[in-house]
Protein backbone atom coordinates (compact mmCIF):
# COMPACT_ATOMS: atom_id res chain seq x y z
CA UNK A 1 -10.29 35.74 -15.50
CA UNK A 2 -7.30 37.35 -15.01
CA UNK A 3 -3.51 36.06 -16.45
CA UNK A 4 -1.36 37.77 -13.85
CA UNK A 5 2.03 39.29 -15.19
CA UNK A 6 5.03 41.35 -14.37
CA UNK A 7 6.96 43.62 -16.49
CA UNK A 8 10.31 44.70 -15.29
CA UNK A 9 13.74 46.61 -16.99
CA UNK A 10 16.85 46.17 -15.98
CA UNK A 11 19.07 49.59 -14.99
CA UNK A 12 22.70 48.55 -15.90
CA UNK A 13 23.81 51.31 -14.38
CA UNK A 14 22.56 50.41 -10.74
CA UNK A 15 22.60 47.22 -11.33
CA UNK A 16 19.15 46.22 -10.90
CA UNK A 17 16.01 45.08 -12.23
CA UNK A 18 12.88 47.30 -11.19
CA UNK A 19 9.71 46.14 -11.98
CA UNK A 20 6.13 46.39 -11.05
CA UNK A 21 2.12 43.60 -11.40
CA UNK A 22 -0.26 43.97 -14.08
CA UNK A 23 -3.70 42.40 -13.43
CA UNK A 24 -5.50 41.74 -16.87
CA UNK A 25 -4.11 40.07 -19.87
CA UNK A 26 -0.58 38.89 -19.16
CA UNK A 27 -0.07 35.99 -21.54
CA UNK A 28 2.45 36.24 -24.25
CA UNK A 29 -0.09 35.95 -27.47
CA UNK A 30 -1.94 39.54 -25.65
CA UNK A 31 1.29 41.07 -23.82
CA UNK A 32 4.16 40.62 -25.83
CA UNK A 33 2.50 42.35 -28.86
CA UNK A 34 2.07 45.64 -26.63
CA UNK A 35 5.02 45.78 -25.48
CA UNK A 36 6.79 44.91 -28.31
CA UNK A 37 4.99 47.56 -30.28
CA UNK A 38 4.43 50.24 -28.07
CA UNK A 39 7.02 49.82 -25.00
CA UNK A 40 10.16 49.43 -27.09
CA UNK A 41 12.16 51.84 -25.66
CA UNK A 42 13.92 52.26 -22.44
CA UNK A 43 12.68 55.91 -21.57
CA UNK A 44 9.01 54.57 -22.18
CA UNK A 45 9.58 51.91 -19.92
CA UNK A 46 10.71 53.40 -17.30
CA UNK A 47 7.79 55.52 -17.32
CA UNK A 48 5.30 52.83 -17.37
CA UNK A 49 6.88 51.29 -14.68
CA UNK A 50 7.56 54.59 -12.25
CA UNK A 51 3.63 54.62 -12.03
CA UNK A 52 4.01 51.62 -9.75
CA UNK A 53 1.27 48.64 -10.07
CA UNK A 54 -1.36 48.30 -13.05
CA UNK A 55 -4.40 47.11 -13.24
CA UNK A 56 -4.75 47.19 -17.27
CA UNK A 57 -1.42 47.80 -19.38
CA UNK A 58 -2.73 50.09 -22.56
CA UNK A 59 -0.73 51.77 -25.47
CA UNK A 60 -0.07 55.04 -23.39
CA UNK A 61 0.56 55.88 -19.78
CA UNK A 62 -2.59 58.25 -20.59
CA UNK A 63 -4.65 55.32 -20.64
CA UNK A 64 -3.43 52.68 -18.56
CA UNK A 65 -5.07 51.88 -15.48
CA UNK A 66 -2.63 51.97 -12.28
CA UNK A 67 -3.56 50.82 -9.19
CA UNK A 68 -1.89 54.23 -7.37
CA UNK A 69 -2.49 57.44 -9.56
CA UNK A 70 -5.97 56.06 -10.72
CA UNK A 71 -7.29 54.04 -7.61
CA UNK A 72 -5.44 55.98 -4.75
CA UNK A 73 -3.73 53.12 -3.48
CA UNK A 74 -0.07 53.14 -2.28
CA UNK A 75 2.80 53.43 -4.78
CA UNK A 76 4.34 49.96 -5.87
CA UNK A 77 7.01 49.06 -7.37
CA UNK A 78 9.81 45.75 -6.62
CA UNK A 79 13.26 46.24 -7.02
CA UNK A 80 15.76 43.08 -6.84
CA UNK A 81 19.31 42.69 -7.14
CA UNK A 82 19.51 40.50 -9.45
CA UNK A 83 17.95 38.79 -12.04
CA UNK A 84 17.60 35.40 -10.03
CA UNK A 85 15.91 37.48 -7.14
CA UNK A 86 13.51 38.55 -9.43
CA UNK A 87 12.50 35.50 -10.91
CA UNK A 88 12.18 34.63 -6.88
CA UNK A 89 9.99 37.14 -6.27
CA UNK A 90 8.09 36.89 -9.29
CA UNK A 91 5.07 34.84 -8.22
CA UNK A 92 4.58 36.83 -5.18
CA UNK A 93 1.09 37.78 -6.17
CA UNK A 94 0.53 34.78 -8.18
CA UNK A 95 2.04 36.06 -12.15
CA UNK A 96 2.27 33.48 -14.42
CA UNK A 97 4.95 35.76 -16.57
CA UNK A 98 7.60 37.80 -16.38
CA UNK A 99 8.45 40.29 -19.10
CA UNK A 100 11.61 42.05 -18.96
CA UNK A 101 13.13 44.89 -21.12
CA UNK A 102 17.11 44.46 -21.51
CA UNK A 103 19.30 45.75 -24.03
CA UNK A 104 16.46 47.02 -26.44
CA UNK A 105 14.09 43.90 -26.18
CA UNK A 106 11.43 41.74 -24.13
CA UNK A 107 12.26 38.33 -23.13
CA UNK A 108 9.63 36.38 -21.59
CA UNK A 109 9.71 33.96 -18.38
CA UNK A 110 6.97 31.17 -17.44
């Protein structure tokens, strides 16, 4: 069964929080090791998260499965205002947890 997430970053200089769905394995005790370990850095996030949607978050881009470059679906990708909107939105395809990258770390949200 899947534990629904979303991973977003926040660009400081736009002032807004971009962020896109993964599918599979979204709670804290399986996500925040990943990220933690091999998403720590700003440049690397942004990559993961200009591929739009995923289906399964890996330790590359190489390997992680996303709904547009490896299923041909549309590109997606949210972008809110502010954090507040994003915690709105979050839930919009039923995520149990946002992660978000800010100032060099992940903070989770239930």
């Amino acid at each position: 069964m899947a534990t629904r997430s979303r991973i977003a970053y926040r660009d400081a200089d736009a002032g807004i929080f971009k962020s896109v769905y993964v599918h599979w394995d979204g709670s804290p005790d399986t996500r925040m090791p990943l990220l933690t370990e091999y998403w720590n850095t700003l440049p690397a996030v942004k990559e993961l998260i200009s591929n739009g949607n995923i289906s399964s978050l890996c330790t590359t881009v190489e390997d992680t499965i996303f709904y547009h470059r490896d299923r041909n679906e549309d590109l997606n990708m949210m972008i809110s205002e502010s954090f507040e909107e994003l915690r709105w939105d979050t839930g919009s395809m039923a995520e149990e947890y946002l992660y978000v990258f800010d100032n060099g770390e992940w903070l989770v949200y239930e």
